[in-house]
C-alpha atoms as a PDB file:
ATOM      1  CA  UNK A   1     -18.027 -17.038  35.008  1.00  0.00           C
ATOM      2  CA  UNK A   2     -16.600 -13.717  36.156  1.00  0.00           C
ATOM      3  CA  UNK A   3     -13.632 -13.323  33.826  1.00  0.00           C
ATOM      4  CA  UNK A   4     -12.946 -14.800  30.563  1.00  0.00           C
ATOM      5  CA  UNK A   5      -9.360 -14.568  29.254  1.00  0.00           C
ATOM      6  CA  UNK A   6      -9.255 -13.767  25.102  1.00  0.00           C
ATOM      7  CA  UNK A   7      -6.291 -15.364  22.947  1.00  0.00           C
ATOM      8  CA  UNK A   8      -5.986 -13.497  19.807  1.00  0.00           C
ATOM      9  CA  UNK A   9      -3.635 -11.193  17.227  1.00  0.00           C
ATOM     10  CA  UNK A  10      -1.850  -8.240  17.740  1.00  0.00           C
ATOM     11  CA  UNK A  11      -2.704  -7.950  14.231  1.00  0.00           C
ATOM     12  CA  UNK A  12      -6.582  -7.141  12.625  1.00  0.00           C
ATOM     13  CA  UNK A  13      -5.831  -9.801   9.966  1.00  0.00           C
ATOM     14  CA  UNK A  14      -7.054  -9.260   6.406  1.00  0.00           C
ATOM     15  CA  UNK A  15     -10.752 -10.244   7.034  1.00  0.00           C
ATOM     16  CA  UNK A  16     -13.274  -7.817   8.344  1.00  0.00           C
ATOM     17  CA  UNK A  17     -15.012 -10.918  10.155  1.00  0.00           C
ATOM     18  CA  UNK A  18     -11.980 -10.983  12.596  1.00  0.00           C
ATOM     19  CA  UNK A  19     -12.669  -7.533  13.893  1.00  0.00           C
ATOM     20  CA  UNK A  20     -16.773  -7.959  13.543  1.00  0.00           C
ATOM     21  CA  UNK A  21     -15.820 -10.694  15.858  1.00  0.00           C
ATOM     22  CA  UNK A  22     -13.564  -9.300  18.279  1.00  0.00           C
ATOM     23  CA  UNK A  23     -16.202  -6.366  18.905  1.00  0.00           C
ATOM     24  CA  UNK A  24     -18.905  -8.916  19.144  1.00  0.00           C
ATOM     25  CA  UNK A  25     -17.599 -11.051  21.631  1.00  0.00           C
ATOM     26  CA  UNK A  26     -16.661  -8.056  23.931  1.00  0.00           C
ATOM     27  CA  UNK A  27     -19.584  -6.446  23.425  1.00  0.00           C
ATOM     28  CA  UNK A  28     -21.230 -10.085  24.713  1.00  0.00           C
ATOM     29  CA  UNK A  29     -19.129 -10.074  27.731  1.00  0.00           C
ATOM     30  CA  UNK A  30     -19.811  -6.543  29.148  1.00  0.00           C
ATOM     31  CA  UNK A  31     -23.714  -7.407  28.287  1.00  0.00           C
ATOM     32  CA  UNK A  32     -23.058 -10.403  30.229  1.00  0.00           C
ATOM     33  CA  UNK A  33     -20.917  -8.606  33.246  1.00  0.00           C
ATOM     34  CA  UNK A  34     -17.924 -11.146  32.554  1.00  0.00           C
ATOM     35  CA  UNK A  35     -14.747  -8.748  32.874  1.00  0.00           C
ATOM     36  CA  UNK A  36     -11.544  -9.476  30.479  1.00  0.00           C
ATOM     37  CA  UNK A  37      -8.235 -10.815  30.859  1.00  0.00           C
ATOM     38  CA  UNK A  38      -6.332 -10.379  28.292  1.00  0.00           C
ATOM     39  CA  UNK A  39      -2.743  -9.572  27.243  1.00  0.00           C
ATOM     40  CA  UNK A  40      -2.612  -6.019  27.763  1.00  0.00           C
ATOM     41  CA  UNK A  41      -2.017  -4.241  24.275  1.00  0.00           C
ATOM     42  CA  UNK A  42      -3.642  -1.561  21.995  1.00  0.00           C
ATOM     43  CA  UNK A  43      -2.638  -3.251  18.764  1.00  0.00           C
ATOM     44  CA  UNK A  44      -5.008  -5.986  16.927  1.00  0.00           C
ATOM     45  CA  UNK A  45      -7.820  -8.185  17.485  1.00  0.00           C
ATOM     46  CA  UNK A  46      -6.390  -7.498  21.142  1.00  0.00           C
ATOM     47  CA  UNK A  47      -7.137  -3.801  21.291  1.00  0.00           C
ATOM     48  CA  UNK A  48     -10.447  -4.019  19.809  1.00  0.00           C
ATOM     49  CA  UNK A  49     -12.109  -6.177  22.042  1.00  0.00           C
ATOM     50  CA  UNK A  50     -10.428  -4.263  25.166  1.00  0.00           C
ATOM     51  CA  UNK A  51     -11.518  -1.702  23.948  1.00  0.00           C
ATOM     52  CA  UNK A  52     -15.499  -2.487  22.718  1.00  0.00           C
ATOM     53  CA  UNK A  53     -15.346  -3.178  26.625  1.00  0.00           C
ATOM     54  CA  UNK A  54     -14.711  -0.170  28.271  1.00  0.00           C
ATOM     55  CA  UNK A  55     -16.958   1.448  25.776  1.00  0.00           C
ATOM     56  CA  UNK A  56     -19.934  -0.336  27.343  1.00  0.00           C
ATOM     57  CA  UNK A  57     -18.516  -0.053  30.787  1.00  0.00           C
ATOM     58  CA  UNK A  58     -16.792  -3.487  30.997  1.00  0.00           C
ATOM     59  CA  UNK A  59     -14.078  -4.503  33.400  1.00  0.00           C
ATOM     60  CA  UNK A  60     -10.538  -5.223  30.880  1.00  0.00           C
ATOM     61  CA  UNK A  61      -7.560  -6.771  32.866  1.00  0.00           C
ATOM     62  CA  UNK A  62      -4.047  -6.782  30.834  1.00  0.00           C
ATOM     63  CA  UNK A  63      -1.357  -8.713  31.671  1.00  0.00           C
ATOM     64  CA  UNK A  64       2.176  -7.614  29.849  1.00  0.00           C
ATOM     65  CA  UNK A  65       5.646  -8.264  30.038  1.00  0.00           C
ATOM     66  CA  UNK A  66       7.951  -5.232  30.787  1.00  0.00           C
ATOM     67  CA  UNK A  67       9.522  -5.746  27.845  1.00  0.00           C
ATOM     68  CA  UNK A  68       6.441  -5.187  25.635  1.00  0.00           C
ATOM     69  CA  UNK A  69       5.205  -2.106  27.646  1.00  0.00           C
ATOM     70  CA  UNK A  70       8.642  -0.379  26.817  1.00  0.00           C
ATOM     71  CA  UNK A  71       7.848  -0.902  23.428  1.00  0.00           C
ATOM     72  CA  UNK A  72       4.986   1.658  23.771  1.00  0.00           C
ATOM     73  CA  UNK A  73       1.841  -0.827  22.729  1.00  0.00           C
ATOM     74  CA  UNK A  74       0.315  -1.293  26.669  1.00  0.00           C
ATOM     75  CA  UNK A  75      -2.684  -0.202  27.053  1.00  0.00           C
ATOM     76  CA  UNK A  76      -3.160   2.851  28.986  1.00  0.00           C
ATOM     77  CA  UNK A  77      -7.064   2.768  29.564  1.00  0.00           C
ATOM     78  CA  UNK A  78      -7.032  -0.525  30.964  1.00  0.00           C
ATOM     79  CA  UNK A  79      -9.427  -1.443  34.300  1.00  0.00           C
ATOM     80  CA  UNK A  80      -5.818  -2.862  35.309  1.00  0.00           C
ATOM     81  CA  UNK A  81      -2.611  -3.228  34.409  1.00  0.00           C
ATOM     82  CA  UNK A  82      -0.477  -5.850  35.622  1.00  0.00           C
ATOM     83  CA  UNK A  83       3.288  -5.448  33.940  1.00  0.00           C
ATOM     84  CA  UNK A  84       5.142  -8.863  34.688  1.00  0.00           C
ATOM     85  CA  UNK A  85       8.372  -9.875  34.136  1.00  0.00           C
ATOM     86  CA  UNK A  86       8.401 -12.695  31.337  1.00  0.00           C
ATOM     87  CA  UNK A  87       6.132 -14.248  28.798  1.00  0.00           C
ATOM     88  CA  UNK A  88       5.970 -17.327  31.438  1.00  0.00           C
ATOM     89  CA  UNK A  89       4.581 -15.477  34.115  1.00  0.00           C
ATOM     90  CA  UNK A  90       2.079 -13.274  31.929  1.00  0.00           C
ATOM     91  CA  UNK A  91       0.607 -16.814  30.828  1.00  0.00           C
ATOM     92  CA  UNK A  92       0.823 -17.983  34.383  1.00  0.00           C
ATOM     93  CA  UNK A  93      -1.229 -15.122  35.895  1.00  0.00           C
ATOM     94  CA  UNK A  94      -3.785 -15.118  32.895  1.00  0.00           C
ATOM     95  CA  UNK A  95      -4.526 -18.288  34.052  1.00  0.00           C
ATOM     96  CA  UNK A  96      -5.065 -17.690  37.744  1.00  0.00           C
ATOM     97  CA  UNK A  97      -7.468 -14.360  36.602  1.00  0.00           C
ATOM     98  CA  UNK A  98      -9.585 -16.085  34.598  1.00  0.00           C
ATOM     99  CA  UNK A  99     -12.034 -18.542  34.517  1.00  0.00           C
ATOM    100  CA  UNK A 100     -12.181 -20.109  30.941  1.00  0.00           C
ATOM    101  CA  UNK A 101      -9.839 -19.212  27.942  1.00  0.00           C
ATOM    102  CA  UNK A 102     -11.396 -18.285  24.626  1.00  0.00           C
ATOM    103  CA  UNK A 103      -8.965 -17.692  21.281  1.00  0.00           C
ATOM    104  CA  UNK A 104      -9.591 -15.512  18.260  1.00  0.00           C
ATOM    105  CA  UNK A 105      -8.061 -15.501  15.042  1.00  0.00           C
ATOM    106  CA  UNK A 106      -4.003 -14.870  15.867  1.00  0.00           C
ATOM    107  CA  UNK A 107      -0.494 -16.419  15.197  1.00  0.00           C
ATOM    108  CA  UNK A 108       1.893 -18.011  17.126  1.00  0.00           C
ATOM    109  CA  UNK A 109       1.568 -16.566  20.554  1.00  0.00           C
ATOM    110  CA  UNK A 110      -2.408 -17.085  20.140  1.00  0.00           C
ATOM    111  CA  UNK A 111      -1.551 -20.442  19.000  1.00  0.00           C
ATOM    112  CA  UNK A 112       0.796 -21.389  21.871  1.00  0.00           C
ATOM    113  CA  UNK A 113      -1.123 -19.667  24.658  1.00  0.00           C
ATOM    114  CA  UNK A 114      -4.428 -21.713  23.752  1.00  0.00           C
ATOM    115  CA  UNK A 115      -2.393 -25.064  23.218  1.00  0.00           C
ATOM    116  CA  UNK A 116      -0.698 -24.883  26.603  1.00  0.00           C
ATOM    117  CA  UNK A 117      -3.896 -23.818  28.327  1.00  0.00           C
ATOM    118  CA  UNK A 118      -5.418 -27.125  26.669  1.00  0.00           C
ATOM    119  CA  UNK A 119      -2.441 -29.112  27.766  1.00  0.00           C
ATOM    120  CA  UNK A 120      -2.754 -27.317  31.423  1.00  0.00           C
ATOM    121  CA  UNK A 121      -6.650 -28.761  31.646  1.00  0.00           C
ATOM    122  CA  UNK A 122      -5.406 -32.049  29.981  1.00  0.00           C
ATOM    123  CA  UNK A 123      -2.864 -32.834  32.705  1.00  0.00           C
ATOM    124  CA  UNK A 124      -5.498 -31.118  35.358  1.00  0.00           C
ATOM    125  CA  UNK A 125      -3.600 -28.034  36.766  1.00  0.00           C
ATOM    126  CA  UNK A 126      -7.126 -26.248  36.074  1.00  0.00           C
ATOM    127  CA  UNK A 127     -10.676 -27.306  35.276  1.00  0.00           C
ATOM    128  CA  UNK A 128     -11.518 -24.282  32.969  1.00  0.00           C
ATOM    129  CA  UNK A 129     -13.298 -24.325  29.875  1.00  0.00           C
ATOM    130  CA  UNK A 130     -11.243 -23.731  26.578  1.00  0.00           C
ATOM    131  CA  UNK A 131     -12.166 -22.486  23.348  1.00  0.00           C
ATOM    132  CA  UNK A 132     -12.000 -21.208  19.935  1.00  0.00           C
ATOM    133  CA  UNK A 133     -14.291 -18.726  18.365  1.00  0.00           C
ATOM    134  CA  UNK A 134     -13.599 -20.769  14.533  1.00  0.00           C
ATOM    135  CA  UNK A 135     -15.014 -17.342  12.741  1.00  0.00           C
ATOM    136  CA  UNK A 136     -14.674 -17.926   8.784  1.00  0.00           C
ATOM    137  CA  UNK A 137     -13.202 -21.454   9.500  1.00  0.00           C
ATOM    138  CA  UNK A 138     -10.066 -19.826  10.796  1.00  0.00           C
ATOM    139  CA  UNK A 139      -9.373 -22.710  13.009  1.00  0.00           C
ATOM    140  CA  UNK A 140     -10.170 -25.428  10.737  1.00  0.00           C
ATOM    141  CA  UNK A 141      -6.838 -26.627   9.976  1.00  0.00           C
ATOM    142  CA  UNK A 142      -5.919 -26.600  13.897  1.00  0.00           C
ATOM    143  CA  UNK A 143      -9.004 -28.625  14.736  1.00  0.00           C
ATOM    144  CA  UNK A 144      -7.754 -31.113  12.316  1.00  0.00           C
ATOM    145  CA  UNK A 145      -4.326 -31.388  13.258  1.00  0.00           C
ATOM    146  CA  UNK A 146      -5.922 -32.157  16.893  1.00  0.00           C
ATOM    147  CA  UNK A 147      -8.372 -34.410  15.113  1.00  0.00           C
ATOM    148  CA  UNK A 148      -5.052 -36.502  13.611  1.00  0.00           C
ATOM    149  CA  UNK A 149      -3.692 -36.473  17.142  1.00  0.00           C
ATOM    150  CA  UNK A 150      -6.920 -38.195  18.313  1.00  0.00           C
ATOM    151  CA  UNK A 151      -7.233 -40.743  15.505  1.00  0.00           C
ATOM    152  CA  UNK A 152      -3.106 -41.696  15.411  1.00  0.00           C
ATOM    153  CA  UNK A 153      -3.346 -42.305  19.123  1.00  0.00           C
ATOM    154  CA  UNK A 154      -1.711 -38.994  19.923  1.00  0.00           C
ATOM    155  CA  UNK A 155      -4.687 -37.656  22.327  1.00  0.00           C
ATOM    156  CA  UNK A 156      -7.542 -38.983  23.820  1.00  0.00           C
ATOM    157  CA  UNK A 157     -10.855 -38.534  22.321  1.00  0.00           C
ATOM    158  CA  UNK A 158     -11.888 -37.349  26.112  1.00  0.00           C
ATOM    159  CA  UNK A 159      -8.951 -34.325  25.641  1.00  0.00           C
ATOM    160  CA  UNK A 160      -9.618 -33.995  22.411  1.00  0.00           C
ATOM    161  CA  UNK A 161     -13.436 -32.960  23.000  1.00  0.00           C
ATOM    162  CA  UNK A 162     -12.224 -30.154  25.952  1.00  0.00           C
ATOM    163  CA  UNK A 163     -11.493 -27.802  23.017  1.00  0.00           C
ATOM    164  CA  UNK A 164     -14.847 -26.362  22.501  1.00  0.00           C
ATOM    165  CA  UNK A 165     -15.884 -24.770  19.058  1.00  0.00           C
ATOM    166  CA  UNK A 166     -18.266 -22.258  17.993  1.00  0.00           C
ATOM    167  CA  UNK A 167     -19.127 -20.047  15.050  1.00  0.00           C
ATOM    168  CA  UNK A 168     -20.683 -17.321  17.308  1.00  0.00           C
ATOM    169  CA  UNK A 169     -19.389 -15.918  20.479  1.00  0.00           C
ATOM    170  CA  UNK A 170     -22.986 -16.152  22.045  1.00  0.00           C
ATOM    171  CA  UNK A 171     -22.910 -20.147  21.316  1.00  0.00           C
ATOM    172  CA  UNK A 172     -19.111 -20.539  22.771  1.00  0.00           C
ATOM    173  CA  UNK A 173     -20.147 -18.877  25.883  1.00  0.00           C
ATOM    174  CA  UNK A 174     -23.328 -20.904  26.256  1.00  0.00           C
ATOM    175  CA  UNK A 175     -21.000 -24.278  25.676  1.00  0.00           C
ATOM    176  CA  UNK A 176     -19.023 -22.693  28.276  1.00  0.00           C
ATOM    177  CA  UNK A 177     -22.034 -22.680  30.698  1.00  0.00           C
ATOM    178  CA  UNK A 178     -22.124 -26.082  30.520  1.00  0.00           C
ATOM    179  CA  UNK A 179     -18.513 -27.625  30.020  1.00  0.00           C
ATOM    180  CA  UNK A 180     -17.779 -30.236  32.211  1.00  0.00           C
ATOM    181  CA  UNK A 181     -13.967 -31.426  32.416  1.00  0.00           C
ATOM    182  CA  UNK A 182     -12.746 -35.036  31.423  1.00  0.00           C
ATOM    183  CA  UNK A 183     -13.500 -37.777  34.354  1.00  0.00           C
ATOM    184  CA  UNK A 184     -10.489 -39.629  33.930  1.00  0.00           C
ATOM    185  CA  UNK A 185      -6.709 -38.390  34.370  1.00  0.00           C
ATOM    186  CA  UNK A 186      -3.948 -38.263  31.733  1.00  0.00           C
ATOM    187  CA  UNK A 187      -1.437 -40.306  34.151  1.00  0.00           C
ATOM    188  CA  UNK A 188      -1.591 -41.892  37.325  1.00  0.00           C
ATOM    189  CA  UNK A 189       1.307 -42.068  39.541  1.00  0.00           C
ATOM    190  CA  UNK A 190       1.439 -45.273  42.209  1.00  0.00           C
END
């Protein structure tokens, strides 16, 4: 793995075990020479882990609509710095960067970006590992809704099982080592 994209807030989130976790796991990836892709901002869980990164010499790649970078929260320090023009294509070239997806504690955006790079694997436009870094239980009630999914026929157990889980960033990346996408296809066509 030579770059890992990170899914999280623009916020820091009321719980000091969000941040302790954002440093750790970029801390872990410039120990590990994996570089970052990322959204691009200073604010949050986001600008912490960019920037416990470049503190220990790690490679950070942001990706940020135009729209956002006017709004004065890109990050300046960045390894690089690619300014796009929509949400759509930020996600789209986040994808292409990277080589597994990883989400922190985050809202709606974190939310959405993680689900569609699930769905992406599920339908197989990629073969990249996904996961979510569950640190206090944050994801718990996501992991059940997707457990609900599985169980009402929503989602196959085989989908269901590509989101991978961890307490630890060390143990996410080591699940990561070994991930192996689902055999069989969502659809067939013919």
């Amino acid at each position: 793995m030579n770059h890992l994209c990170v899914y999280c807030g623009s916020s820091l989130g009321v719980n000091d075990a969000f941040i302790a976790a954002a440093e750790e796991l970029g801390a872990l990836l410039a120990a590990s020479n994996i570089g970052l892709v990322y959204g691009g901002a200073t604010k949050g869980l986001m600008g912490r882990i960019a920037d416990t990164l470049l503190s220990a010499g790690g490679q950070v790649t942001g990706v940020i609509p135009a729209v956002l970078c006017d709004k004065e929260i890109a990050h300046e320090g960045l390894t690089k710095l690619h300014v796009v023009d929509s949400m759509h294509e930020r996600k789209s070239l986040m994808v292409d960067l990277s080589d597994g997806f990883v989400a922190l504690p985050g809202g709606f955006g974190t939310v959405e970006e993680l689900v569609e790079v699930l769905t992406w694997g599920q339908l197989q436009f990629h073969s990249k590992p996904c996961g979510v870094l569950n640190v206090d239980g944050y994801f718990n009630p996501l992991l059940t809704f997707f457990d609900n999914a599985r169980d009402k026929g929503f989602l196959k157990s085989v989908h269901r099982d590509m989101l991978l889980v961890a307490d630890t960033p060390a143990d996410l990346l080591n699940q990561f080592e070994h991930y192996s996408p689902p055999p069989n296809e969502k659809w067939r066509c013919g």
